[in-house]
PDB file of N, CA and C in Angstrom:
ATOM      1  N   UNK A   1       0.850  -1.206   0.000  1.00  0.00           N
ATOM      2  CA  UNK A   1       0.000   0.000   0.000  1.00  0.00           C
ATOM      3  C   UNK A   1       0.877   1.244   0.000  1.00  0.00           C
ATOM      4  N   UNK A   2       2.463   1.076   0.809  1.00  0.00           N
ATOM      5  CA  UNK A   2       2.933   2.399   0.753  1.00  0.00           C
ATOM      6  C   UNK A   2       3.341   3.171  -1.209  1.00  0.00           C
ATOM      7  N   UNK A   3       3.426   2.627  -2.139  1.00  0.00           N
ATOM      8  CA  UNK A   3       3.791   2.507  -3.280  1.00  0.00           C
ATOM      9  C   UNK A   3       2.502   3.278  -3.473  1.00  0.00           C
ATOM     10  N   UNK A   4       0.953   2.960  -3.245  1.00  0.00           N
ATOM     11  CA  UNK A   4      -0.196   3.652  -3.693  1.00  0.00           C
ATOM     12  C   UNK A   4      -0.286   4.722  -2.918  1.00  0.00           C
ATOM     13  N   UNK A   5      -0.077   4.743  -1.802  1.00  0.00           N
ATOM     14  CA  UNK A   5       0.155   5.924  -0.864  1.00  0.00           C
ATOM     15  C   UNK A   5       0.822   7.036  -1.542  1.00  0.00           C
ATOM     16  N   UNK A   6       1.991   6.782  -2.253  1.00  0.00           N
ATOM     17  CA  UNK A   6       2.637   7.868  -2.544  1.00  0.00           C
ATOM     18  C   UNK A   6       1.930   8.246  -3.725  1.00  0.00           C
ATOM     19  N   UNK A   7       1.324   7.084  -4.504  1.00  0.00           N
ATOM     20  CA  UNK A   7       0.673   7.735  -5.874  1.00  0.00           C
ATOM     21  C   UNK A   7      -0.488   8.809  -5.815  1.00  0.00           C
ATOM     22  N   UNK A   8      -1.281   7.756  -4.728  1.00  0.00           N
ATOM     23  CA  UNK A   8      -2.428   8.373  -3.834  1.00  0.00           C
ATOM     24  C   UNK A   8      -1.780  10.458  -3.922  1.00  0.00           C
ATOM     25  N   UNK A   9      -0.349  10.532  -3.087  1.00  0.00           N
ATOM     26  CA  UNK A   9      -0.461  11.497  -2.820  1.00  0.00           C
ATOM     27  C   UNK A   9       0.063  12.637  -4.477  1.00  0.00           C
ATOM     28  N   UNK A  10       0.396  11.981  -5.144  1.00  0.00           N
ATOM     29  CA  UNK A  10       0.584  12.880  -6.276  1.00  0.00           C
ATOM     30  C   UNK A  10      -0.495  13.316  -6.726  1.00  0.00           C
ATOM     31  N   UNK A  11      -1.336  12.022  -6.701  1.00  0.00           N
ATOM     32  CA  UNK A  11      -3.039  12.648  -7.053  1.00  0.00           C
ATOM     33  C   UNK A  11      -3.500  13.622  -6.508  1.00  0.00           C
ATOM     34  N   UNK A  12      -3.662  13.341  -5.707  1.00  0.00           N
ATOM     35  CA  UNK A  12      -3.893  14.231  -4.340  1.00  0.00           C
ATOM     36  C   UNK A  12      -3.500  15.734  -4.954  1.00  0.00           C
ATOM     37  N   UNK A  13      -2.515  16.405  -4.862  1.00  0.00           N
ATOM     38  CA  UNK A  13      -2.011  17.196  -5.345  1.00  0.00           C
ATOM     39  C   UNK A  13      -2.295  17.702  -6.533  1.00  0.00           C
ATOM     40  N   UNK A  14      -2.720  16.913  -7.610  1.00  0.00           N
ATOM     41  CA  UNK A  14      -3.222  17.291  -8.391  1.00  0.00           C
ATOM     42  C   UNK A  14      -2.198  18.026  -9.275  1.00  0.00           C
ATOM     43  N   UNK A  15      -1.788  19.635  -8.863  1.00  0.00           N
ATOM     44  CA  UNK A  15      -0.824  20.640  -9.250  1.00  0.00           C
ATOM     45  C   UNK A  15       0.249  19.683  -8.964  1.00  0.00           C
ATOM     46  N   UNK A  16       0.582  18.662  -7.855  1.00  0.00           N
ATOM     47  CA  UNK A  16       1.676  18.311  -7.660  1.00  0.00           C
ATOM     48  C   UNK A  16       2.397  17.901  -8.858  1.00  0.00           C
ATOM     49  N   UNK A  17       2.649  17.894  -9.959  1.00  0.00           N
ATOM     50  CA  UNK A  17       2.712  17.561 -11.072  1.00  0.00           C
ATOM     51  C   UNK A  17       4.429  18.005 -10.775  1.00  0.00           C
ATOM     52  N   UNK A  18       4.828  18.678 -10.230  1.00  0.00           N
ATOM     53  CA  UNK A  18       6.419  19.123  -9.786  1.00  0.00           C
ATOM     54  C   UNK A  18       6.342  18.028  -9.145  1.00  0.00           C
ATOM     55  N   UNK A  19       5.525  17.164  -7.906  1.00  0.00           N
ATOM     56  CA  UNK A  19       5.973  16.305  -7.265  1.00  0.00           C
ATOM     57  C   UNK A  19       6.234  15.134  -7.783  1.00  0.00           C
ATOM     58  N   UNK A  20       6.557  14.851  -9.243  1.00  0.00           N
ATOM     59  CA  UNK A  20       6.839  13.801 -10.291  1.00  0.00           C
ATOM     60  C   UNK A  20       8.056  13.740 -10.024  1.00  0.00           C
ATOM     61  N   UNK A  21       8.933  14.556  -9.099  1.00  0.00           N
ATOM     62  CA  UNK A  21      10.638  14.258  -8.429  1.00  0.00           C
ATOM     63  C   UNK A  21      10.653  12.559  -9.141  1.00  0.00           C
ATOM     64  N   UNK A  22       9.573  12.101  -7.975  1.00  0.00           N
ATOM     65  CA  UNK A  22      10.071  10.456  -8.530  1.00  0.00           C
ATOM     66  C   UNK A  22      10.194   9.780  -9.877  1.00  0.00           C
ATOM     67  N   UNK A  23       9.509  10.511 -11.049  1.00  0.00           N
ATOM     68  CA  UNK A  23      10.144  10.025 -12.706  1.00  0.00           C
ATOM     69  C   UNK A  23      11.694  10.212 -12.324  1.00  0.00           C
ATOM     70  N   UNK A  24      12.205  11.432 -12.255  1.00  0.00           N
ATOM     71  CA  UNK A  24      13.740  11.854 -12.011  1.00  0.00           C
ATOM     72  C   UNK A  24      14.623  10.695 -11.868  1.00  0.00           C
ATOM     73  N   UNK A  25      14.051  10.112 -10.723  1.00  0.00           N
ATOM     74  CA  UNK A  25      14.440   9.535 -10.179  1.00  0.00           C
ATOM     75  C   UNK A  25      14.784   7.740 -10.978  1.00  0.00           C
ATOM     76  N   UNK A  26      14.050   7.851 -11.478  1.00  0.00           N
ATOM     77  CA  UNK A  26      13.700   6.855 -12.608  1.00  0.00           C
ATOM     78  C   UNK A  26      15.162   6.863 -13.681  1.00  0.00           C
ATOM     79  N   UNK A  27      14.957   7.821 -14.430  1.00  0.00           N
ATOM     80  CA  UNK A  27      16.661   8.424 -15.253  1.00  0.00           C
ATOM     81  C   UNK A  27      17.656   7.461 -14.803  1.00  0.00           C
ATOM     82  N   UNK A  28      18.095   7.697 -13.297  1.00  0.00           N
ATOM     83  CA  UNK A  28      19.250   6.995 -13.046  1.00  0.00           C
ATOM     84  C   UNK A  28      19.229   5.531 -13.345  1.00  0.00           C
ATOM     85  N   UNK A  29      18.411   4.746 -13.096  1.00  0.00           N
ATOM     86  CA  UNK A  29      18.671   3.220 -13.421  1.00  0.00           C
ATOM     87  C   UNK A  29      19.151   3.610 -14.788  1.00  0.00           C
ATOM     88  N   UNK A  30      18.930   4.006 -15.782  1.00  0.00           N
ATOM     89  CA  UNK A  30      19.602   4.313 -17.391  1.00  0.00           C
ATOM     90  C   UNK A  30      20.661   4.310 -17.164  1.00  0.00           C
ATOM     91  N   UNK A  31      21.292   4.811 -16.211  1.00  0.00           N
ATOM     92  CA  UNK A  31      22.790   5.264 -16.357  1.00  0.00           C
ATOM     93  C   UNK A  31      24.091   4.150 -16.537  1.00  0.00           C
ATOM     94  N   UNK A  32      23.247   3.143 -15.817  1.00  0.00           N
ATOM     95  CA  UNK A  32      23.722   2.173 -16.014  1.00  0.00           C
ATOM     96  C   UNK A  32      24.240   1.688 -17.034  1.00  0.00           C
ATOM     97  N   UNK A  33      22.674   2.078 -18.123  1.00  0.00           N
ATOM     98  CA  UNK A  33      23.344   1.548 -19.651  1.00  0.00           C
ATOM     99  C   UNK A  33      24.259   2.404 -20.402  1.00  0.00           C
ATOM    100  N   UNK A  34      24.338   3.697 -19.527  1.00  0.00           N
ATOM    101  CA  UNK A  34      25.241   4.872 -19.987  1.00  0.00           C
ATOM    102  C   UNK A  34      26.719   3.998 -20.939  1.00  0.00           C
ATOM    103  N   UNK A  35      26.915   3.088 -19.956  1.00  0.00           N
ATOM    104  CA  UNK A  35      27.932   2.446 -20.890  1.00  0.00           C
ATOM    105  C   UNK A  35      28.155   1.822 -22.238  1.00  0.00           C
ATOM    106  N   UNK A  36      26.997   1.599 -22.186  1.00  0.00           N
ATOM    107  CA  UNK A  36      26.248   1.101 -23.488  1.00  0.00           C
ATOM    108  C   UNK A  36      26.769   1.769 -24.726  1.00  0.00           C
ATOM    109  N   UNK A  37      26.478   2.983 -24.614  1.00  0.00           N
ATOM    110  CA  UNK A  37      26.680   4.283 -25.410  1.00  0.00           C
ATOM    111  C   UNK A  37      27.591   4.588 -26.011  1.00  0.00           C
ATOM    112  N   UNK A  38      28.684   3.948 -24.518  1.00  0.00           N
ATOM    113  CA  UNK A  38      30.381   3.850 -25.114  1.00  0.00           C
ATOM    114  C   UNK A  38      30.610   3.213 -26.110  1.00  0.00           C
ATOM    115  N   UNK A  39      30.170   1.732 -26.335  1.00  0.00           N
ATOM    116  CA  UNK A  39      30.237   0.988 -26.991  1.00  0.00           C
ATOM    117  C   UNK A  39      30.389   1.494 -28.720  1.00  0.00           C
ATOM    118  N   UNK A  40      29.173   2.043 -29.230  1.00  0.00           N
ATOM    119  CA  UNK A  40      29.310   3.219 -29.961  1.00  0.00           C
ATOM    120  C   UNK A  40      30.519   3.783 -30.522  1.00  0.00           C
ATOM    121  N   UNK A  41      30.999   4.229 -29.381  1.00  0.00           N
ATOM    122  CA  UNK A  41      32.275   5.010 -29.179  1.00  0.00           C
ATOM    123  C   UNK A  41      33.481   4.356 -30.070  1.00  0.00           C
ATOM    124  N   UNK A  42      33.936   3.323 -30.108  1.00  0.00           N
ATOM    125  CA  UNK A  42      34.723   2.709 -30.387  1.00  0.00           C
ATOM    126  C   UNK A  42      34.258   2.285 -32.195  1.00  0.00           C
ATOM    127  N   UNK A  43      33.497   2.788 -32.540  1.00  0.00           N
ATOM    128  CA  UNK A  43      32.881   3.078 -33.720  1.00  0.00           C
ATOM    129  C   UNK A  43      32.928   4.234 -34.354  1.00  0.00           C
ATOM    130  N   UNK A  44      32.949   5.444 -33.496  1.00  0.00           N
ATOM    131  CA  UNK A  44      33.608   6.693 -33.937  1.00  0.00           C
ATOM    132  C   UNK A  44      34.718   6.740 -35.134  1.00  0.00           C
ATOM    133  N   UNK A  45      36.367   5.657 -34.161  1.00  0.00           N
ATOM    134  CA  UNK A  45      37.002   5.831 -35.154  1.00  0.00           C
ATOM    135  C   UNK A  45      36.931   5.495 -36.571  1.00  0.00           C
ATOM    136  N   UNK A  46      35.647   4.588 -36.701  1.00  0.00           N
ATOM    137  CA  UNK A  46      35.402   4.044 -38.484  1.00  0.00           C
ATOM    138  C   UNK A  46      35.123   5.188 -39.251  1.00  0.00           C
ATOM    139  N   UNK A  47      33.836   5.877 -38.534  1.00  0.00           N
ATOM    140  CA  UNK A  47      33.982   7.322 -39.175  1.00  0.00           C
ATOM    141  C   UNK A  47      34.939   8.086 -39.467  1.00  0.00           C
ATOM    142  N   UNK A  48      36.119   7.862 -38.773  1.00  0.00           N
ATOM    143  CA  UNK A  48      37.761   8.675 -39.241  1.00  0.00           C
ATOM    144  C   UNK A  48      38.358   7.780 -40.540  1.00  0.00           C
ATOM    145  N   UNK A  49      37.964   6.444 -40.968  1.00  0.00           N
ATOM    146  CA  UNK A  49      38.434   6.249 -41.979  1.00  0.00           C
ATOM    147  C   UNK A  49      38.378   7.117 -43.409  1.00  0.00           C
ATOM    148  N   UNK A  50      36.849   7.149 -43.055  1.00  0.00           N
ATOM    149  CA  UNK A  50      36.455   8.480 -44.738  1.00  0.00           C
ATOM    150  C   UNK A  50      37.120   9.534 -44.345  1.00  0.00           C
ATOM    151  N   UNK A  51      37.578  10.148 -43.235  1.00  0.00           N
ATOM    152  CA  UNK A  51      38.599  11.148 -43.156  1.00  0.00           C
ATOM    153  C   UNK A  51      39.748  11.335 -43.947  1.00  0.00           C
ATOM    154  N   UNK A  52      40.336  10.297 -44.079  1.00  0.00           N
ATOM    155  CA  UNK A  52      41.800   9.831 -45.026  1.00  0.00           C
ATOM    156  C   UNK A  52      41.089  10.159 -46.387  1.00  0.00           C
ATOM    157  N   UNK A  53      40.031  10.359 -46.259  1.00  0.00           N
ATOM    158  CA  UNK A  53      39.132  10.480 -48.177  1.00  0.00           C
ATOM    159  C   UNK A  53      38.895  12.058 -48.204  1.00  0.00           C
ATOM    160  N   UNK A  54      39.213  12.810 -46.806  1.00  0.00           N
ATOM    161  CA  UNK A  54      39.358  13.954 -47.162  1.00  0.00           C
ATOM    162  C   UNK A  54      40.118  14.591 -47.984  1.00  0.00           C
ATOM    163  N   UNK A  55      41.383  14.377 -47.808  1.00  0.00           N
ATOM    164  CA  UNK A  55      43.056  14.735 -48.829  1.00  0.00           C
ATOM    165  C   UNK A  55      42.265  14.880 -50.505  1.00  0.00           C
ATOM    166  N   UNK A  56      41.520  13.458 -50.465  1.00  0.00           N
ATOM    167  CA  UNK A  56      41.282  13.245 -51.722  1.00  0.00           C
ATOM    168  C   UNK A  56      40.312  14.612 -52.435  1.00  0.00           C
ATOM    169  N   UNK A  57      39.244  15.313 -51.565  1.00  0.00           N
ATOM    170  CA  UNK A  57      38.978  16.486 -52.235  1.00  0.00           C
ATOM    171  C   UNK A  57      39.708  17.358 -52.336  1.00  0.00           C
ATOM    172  N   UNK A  58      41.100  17.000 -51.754  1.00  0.00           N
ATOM    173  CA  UNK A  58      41.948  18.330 -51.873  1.00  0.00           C
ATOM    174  C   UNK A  58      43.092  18.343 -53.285  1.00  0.00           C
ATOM    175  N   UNK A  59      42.255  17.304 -54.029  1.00  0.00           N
ATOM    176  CA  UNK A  59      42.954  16.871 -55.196  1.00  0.00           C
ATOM    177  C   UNK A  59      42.675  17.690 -56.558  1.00  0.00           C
ATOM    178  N   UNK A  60      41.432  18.075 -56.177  1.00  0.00           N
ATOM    179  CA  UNK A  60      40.926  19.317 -57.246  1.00  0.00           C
ATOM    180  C   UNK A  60      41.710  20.512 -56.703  1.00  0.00           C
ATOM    181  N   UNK A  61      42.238  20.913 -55.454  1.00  0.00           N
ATOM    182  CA  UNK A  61      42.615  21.935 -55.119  1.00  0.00           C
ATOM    183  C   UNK A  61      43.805  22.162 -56.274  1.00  0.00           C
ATOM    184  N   UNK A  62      44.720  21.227 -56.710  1.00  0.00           N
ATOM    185  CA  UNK A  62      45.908  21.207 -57.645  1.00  0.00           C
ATOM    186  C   UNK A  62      45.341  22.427 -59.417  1.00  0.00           C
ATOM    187  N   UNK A  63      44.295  22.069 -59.293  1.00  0.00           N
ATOM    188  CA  UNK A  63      43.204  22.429 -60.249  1.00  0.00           C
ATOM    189  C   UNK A  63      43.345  24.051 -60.057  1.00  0.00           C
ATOM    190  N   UNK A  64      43.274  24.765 -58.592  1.00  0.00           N
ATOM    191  CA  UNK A  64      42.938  25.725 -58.340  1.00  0.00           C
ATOM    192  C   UNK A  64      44.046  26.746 -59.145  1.00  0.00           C
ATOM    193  N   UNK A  65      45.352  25.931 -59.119  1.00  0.00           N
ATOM    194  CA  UNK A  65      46.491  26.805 -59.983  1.00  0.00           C
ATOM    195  C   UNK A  65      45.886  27.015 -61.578  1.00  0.00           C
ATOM    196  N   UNK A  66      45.476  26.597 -62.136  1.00  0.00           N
ATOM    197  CA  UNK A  66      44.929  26.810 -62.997  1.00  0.00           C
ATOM    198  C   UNK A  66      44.361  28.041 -63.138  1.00  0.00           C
ATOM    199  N   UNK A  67      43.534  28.361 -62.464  1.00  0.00           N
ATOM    200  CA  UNK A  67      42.834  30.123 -62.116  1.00  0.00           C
ATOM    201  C   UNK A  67      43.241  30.820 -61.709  1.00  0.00           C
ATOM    202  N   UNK A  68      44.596  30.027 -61.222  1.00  0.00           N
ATOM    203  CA  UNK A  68      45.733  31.410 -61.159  1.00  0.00           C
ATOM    204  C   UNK A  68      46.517  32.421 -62.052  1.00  0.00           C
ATOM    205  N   UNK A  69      46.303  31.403 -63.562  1.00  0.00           N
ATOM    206  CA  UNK A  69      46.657  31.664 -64.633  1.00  0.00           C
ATOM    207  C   UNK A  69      46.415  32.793 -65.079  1.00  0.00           C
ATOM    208  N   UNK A  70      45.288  33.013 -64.918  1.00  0.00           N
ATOM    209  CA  UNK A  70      44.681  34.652 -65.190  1.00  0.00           C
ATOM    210  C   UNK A  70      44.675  36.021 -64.374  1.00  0.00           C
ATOM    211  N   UNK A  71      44.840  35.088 -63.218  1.00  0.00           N
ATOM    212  CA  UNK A  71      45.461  36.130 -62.225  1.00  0.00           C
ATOM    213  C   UNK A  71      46.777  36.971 -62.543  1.00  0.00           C
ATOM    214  N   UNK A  72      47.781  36.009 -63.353  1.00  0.00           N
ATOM    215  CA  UNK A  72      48.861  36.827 -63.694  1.00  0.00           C
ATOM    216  C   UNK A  72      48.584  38.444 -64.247  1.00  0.00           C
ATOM    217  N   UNK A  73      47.347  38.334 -65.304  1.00  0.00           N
ATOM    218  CA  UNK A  73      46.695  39.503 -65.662  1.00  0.00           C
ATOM    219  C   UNK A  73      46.282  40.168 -64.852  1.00  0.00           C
ATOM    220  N   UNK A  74      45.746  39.936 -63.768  1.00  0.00           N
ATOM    221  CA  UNK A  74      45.247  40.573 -62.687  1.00  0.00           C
ATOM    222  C   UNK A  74      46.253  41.867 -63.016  1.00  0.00           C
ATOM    223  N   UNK A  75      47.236  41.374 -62.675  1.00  0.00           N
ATOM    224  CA  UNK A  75      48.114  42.512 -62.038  1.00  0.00           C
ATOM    225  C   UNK A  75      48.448  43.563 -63.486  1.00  0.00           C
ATOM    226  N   UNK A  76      48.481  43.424 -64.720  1.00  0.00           N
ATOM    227  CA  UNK A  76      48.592  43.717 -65.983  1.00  0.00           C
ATOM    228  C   UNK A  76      47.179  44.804 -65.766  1.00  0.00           C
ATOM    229  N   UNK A  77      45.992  44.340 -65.321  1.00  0.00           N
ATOM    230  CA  UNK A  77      45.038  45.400 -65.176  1.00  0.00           C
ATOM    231  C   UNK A  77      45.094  46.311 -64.618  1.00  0.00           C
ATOM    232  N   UNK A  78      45.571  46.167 -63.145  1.00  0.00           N
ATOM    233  CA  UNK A  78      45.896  47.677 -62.586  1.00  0.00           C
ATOM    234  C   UNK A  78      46.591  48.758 -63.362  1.00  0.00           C
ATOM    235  N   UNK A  79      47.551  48.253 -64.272  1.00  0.00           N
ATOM    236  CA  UNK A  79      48.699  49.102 -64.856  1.00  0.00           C
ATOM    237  C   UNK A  79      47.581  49.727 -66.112  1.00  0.00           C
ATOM    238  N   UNK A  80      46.556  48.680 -66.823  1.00  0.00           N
ATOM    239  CA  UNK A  80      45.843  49.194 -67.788  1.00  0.00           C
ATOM    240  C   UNK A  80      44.921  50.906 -67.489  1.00  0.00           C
ATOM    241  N   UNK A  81      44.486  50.840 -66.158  1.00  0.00           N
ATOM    242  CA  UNK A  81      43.727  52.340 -65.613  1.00  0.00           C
ATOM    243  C   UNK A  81      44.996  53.106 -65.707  1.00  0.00           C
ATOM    244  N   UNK A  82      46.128  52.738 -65.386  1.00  0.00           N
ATOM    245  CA  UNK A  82      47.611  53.802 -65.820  1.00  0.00           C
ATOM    246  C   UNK A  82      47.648  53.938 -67.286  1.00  0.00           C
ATOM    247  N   UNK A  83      47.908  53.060 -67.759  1.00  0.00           N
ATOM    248  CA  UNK A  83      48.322  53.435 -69.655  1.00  0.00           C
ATOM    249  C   UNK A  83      47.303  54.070 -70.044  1.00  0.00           C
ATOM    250  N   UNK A  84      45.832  54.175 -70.072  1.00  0.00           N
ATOM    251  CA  UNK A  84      45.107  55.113 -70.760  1.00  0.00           C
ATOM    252  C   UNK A  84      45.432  56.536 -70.244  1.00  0.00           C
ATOM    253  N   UNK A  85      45.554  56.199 -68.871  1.00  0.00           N
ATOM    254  CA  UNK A  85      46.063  57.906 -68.501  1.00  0.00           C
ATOM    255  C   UNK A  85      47.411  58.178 -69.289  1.00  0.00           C
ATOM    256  N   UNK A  86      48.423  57.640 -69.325  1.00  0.00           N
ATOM    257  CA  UNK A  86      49.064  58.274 -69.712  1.00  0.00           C
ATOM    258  C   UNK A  86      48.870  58.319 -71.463  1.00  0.00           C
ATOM    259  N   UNK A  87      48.929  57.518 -72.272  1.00  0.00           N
ATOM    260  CA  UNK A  87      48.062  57.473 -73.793  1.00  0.00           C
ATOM    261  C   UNK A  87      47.534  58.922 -73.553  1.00  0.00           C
ATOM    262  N   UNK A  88      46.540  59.499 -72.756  1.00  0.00           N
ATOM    263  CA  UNK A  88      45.610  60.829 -72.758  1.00  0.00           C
ATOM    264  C   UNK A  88      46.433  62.237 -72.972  1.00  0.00           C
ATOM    265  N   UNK A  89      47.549  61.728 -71.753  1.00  0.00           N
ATOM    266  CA  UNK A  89      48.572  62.749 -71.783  1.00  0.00           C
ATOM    267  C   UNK A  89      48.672  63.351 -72.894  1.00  0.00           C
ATOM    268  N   UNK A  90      49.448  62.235 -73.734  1.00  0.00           N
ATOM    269  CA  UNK A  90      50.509  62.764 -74.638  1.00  0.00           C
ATOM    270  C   UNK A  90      49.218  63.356 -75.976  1.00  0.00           C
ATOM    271  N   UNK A  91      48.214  62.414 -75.523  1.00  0.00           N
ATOM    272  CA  UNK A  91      46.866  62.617 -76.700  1.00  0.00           C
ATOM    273  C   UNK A  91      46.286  64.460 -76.435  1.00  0.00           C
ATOM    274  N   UNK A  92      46.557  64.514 -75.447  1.00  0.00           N
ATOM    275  CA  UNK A  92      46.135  66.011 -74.909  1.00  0.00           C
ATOM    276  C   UNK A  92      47.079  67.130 -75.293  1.00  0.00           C
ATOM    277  N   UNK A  93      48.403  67.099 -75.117  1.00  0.00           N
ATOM    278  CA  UNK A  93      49.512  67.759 -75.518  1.00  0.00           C
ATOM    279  C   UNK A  93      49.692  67.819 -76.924  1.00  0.00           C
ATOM    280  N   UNK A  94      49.279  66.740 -77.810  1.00  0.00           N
ATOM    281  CA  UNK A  94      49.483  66.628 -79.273  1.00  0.00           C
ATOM    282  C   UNK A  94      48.629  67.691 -79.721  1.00  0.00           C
ATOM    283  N   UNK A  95      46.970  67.285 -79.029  1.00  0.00           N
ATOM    284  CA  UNK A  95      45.903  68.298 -79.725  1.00  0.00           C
ATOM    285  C   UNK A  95      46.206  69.293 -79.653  1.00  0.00           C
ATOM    286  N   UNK A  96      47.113  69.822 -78.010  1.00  0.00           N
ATOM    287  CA  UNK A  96      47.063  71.489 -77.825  1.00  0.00           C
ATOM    288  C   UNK A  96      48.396  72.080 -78.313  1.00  0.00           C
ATOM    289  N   UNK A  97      48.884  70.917 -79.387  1.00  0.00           N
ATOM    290  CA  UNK A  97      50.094  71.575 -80.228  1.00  0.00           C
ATOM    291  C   UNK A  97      49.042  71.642 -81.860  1.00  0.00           C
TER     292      UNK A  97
END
């Protein structure tokens, strides 16, 4: 009867619905299987195998020199906003001769 007693008194309470402490209490027997979980764990490292398959997307990275190619121009452009200026110069001085 003490087991209904206590249920008795959650009823009772009605609001006691905080007095559900005892589910809480419940949780811990799980913990037990907490170890369980570990188990798992030791499965983690398989997931690090496709890791080693990371490198392998870094195989297109070799690729990336490629688009560097044009970059060389990059730098050829800055100088291009210079040469029209100066082209203007001499284009300006010619007219006002």
């Amino acid at each position: 009867p003490a087991p209904g007693f206590l249920r008795g008194h959650d009823h009772g309470h009605g609001h006691g619905h905080g007095h559900h402490p005892h589910h809480p209490h419940h949780p811990p027997p799980p913990k037990p299987d907490e170890p369980k979980p570990e188990e798992p764990k030791p499965e983690e490292p398989k997931p690090e195998e496709p890791k080693p398959e990371e490198p392998k997307p870094e195989e297109p990275k070799p690729e990336e020199p490629k688009p560097e190619e044009p970059k060389p121009e990059e730098p050829a452009q800055p100088e291009q906003p210079q040469q029209p200026e100066q082209p203007q110069q001499p284009e300006q001085s010619q007219s006002g001769q």
